[in-house]
PDB file of N, CA and C in Angstrom:
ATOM      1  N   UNK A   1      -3.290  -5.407  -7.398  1.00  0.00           N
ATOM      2  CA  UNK A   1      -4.536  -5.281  -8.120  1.00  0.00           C
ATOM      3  C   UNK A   1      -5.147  -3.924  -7.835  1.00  0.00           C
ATOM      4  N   UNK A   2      -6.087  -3.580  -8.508  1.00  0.00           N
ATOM      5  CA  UNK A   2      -6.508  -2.230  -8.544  1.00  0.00           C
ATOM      6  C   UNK A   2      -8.000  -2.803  -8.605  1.00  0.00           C
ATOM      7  N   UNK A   3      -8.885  -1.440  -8.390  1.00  0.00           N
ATOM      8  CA  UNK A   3      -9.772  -1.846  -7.841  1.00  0.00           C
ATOM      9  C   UNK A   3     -10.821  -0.965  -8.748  1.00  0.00           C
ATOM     10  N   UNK A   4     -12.148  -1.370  -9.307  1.00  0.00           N
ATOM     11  CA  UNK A   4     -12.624  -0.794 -10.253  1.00  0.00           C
ATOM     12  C   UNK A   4     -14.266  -0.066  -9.496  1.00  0.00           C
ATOM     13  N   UNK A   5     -15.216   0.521 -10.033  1.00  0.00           N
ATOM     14  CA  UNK A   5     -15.952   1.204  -9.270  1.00  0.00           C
ATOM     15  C   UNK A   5     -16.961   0.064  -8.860  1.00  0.00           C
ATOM     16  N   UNK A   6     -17.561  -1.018  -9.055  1.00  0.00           N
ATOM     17  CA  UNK A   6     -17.762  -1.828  -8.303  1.00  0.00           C
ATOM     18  C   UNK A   6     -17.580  -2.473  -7.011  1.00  0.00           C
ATOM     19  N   UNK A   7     -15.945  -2.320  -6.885  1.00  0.00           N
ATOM     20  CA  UNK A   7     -15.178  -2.900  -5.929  1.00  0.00           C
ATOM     21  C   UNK A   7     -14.674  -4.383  -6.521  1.00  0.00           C
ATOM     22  N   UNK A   8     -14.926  -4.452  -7.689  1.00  0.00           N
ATOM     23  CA  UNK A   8     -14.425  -5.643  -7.905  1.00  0.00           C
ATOM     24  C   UNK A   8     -12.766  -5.784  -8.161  1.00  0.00           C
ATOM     25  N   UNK A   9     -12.117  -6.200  -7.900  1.00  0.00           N
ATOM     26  CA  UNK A   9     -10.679  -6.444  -7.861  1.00  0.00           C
ATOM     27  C   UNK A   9     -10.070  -7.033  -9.898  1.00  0.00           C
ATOM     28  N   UNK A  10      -9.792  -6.141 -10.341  1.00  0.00           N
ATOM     29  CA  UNK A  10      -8.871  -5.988 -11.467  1.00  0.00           C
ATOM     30  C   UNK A  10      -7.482  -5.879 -11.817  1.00  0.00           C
ATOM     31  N   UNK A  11      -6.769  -6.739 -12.853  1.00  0.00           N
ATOM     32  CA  UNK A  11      -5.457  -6.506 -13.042  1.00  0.00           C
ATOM     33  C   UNK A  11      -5.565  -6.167 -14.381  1.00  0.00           C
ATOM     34  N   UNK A  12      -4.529  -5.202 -14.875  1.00  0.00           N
ATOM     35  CA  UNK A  12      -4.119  -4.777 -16.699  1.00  0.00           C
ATOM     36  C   UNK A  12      -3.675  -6.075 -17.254  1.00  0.00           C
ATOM     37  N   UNK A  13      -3.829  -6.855 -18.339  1.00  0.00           N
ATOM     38  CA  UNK A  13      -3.486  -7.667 -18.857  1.00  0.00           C
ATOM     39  C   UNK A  13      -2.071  -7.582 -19.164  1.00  0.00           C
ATOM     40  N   UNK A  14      -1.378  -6.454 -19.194  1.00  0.00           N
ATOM     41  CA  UNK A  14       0.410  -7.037 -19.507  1.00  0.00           C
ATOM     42  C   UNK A  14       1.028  -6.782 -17.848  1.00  0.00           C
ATOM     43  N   UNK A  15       0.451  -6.064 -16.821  1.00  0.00           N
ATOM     44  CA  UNK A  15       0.662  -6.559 -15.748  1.00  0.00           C
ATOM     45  C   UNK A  15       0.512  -8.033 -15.165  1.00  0.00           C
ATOM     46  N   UNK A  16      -0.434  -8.291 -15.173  1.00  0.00           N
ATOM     47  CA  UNK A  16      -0.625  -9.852 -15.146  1.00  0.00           C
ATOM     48  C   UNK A  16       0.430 -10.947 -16.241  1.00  0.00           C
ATOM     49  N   UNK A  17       0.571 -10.436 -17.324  1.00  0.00           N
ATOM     50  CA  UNK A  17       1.448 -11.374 -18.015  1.00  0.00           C
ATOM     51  C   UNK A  17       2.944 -11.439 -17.093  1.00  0.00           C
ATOM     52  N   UNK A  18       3.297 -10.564 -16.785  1.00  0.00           N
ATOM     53  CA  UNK A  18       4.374  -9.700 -15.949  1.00  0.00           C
ATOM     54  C   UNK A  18       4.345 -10.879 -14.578  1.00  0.00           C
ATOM     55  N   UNK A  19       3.411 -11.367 -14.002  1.00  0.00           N
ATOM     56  CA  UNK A  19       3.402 -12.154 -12.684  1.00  0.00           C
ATOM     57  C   UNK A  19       3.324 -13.430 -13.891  1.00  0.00           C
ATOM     58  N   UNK A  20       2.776 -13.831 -14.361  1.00  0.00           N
ATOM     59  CA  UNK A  20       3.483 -14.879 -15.026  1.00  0.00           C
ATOM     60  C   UNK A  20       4.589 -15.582 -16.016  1.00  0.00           C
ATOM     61  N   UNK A  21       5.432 -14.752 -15.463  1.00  0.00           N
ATOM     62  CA  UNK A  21       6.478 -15.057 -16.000  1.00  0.00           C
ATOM     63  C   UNK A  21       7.394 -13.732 -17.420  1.00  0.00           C
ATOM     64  N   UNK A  22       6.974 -13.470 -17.983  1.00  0.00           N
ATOM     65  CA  UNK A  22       7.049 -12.273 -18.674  1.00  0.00           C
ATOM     66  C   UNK A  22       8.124 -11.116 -18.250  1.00  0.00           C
ATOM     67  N   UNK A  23       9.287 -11.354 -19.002  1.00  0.00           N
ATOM     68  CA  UNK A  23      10.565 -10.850 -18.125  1.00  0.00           C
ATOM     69  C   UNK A  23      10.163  -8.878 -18.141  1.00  0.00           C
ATOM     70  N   UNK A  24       9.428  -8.588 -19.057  1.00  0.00           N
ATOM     71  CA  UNK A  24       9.388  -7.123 -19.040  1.00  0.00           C
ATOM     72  C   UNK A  24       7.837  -6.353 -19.708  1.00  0.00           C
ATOM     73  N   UNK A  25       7.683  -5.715 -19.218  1.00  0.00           N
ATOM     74  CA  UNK A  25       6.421  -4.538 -19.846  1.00  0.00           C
ATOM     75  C   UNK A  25       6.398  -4.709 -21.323  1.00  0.00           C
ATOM     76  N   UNK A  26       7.464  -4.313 -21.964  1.00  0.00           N
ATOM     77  CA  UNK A  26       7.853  -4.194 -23.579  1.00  0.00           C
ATOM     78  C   UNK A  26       7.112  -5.703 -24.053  1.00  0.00           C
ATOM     79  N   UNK A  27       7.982  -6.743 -23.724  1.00  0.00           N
ATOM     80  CA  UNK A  27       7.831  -8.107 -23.937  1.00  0.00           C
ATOM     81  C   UNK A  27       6.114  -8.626 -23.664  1.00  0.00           C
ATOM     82  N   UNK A  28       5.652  -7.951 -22.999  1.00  0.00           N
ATOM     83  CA  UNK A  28       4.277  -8.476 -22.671  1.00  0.00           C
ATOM     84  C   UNK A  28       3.537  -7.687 -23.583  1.00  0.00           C
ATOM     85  N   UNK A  29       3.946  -6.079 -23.703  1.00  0.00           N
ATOM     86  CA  UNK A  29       3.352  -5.181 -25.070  1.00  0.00           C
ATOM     87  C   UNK A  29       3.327  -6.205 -26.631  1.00  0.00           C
ATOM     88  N   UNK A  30       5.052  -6.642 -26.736  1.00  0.00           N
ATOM     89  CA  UNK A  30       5.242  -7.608 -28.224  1.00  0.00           C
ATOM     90  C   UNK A  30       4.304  -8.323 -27.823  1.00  0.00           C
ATOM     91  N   UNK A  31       4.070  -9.396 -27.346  1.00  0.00           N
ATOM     92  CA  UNK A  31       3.110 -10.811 -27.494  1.00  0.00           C
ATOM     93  C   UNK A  31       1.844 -10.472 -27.423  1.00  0.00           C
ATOM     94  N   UNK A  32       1.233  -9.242 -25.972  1.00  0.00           N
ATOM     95  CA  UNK A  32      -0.500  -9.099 -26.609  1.00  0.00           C
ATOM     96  C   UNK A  32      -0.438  -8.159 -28.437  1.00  0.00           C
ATOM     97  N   UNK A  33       0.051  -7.481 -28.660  1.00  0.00           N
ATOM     98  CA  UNK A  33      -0.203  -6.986 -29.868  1.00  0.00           C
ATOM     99  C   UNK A  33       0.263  -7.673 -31.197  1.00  0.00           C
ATOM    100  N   UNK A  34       1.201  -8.804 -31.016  1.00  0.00           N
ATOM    101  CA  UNK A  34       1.156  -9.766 -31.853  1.00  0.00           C
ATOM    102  C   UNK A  34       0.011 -10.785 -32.315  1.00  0.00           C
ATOM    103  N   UNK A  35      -0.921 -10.651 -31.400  1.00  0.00           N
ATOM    104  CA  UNK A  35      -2.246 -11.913 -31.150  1.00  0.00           C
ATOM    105  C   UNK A  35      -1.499 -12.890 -30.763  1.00  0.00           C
ATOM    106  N   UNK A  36      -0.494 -13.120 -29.674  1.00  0.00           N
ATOM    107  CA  UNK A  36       0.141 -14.445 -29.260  1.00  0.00           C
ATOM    108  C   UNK A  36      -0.905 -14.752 -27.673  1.00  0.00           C
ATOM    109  N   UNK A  37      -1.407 -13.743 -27.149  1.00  0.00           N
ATOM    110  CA  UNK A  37      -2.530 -13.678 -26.219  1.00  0.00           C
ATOM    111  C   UNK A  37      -3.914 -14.208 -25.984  1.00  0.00           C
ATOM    112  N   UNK A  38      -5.075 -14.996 -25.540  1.00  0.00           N
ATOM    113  CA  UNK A  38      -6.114 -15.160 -25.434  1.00  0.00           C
ATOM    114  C   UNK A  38      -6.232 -14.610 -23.859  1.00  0.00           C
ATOM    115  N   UNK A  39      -7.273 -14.513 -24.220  1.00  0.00           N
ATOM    116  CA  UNK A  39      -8.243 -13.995 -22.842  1.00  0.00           C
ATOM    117  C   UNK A  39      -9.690 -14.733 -22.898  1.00  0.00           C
ATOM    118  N   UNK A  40      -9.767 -15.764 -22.248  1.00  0.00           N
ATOM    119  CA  UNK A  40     -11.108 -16.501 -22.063  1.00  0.00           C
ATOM    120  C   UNK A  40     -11.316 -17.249 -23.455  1.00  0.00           C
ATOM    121  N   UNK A  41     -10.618 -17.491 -24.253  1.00  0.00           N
ATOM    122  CA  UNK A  41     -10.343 -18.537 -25.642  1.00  0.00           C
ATOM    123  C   UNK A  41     -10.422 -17.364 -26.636  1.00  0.00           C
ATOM    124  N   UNK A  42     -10.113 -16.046 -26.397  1.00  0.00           N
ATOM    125  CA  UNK A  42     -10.563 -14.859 -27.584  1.00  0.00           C
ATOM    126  C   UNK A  42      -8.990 -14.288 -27.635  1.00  0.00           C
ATOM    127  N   UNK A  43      -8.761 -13.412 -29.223  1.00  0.00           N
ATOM    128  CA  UNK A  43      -7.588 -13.138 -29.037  1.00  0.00           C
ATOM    129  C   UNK A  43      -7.504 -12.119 -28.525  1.00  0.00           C
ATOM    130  N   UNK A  44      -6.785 -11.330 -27.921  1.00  0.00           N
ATOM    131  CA  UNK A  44      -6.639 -10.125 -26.897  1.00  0.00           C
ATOM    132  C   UNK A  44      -5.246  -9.363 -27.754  1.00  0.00           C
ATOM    133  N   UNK A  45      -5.659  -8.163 -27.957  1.00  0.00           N
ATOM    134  CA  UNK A  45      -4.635  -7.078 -28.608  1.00  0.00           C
ATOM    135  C   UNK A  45      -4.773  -5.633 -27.356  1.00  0.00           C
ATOM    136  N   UNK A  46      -5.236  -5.743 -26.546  1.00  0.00           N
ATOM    137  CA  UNK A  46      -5.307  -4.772 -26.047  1.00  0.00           C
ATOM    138  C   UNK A  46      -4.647  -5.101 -24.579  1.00  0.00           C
ATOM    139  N   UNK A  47      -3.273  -4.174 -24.632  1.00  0.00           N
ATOM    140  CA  UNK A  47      -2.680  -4.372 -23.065  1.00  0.00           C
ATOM    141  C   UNK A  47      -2.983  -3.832 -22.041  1.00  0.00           C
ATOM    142  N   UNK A  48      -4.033  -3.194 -22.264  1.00  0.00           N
ATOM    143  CA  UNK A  48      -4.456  -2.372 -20.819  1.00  0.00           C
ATOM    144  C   UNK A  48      -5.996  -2.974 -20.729  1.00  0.00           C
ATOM    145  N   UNK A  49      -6.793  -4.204 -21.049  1.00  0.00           N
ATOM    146  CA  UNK A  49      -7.474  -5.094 -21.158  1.00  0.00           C
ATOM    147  C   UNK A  49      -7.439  -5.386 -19.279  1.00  0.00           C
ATOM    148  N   UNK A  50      -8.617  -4.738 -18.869  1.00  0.00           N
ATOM    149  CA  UNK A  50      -8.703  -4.673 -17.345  1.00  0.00           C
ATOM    150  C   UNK A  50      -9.241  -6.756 -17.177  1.00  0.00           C
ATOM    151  N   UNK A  51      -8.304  -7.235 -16.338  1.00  0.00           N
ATOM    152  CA  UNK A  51      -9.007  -8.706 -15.843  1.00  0.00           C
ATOM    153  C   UNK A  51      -9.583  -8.769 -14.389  1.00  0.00           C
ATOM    154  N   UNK A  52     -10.712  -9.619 -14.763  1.00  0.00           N
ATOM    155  CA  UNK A  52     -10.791 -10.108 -13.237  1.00  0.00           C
ATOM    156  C   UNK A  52     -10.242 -11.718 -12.721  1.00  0.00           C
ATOM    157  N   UNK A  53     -11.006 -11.460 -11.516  1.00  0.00           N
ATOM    158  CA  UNK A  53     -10.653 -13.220 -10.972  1.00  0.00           C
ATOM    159  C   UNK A  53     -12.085 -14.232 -11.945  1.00  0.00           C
ATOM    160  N   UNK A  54     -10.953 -15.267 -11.955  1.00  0.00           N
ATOM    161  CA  UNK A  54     -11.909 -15.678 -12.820  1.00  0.00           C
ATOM    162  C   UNK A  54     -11.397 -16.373 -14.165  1.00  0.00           C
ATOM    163  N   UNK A  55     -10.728 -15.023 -14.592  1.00  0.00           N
ATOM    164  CA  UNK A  55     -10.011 -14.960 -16.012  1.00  0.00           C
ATOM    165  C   UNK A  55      -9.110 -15.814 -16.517  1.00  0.00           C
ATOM    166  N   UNK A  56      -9.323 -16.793 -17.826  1.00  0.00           N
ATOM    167  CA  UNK A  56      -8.411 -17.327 -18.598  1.00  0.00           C
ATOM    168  C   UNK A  56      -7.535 -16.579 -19.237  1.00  0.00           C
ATOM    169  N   UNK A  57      -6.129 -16.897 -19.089  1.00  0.00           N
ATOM    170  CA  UNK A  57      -5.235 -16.226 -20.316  1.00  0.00           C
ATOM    171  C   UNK A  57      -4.274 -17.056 -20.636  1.00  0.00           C
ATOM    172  N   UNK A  58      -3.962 -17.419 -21.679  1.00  0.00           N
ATOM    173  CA  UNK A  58      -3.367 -18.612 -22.252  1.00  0.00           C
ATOM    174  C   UNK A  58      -2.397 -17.650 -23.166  1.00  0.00           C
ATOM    175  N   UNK A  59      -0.869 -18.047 -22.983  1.00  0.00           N
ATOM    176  CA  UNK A  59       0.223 -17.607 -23.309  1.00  0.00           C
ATOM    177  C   UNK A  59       1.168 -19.459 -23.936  1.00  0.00           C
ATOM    178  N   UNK A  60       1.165 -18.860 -25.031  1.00  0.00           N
ATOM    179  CA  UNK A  60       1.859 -20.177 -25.675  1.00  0.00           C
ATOM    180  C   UNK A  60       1.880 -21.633 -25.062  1.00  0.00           C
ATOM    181  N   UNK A  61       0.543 -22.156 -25.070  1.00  0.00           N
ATOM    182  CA  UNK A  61      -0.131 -22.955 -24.561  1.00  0.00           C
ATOM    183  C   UNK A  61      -0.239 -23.280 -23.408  1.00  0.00           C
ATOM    184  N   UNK A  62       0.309 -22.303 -22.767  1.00  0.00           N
ATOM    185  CA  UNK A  62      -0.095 -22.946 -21.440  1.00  0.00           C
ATOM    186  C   UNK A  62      -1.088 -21.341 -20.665  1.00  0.00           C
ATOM    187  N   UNK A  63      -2.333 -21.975 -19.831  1.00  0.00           N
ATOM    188  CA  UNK A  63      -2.913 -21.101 -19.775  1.00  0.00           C
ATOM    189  C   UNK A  63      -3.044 -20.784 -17.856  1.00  0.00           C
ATOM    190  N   UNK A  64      -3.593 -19.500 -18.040  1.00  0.00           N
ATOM    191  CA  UNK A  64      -3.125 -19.071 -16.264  1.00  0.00           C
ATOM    192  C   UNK A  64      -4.713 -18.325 -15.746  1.00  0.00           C
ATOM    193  N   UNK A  65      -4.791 -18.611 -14.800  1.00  0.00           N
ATOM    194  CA  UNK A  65      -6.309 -18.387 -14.298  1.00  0.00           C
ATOM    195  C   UNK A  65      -5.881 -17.070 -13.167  1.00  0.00           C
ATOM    196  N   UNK A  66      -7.062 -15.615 -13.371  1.00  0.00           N
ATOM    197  CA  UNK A  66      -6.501 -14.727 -12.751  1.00  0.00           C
ATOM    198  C   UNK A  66      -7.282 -14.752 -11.089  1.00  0.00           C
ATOM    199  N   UNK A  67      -6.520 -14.827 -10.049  1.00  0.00           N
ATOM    200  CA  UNK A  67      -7.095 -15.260  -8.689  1.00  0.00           C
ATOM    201  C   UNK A  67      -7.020 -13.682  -7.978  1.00  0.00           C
ATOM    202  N   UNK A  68      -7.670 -13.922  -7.265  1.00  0.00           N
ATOM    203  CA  UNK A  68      -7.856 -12.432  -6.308  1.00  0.00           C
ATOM    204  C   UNK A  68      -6.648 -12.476  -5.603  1.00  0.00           C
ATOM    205  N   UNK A  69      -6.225 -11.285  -4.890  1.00  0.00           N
ATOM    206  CA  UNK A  69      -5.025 -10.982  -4.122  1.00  0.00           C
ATOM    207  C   UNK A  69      -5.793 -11.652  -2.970  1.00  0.00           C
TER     208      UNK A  69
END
């Protein structure tokens, strides 16, 4: 995780797809810019879409909650 000027702890949204399962960078690029992505029930097109803890992201129905390191 990377760390934003707050100090609050952030991941890139196709990094994070990447820990869930997501065999490659490319592959996580196809599905957020397809709209196959939500982020908190919204559709998400943007892969560099900074998350925190907290965060819903739901990948072909099944959805993954983003936790602090």
């Amino acid at each position: 995780m990377t760390e934003t000027e707050s100090d609050e702890p952030t991941i890139r949204l196709d990094h994070f797809l990447q820990t869930c399962g997501v065999a490659t960078g490319g592959q996580a690029k196809l599905l957020i810019q397809s709209g196959q992505v939500l982020v908190n029930d919204q559709v998400e097109t943007r892969r560099r879409k900074k998350l925190s803890p907290g965060d819903e992201v739901t990948l072909e129905g099944e959805v993954f909650i983003v936790c602090q390191a």
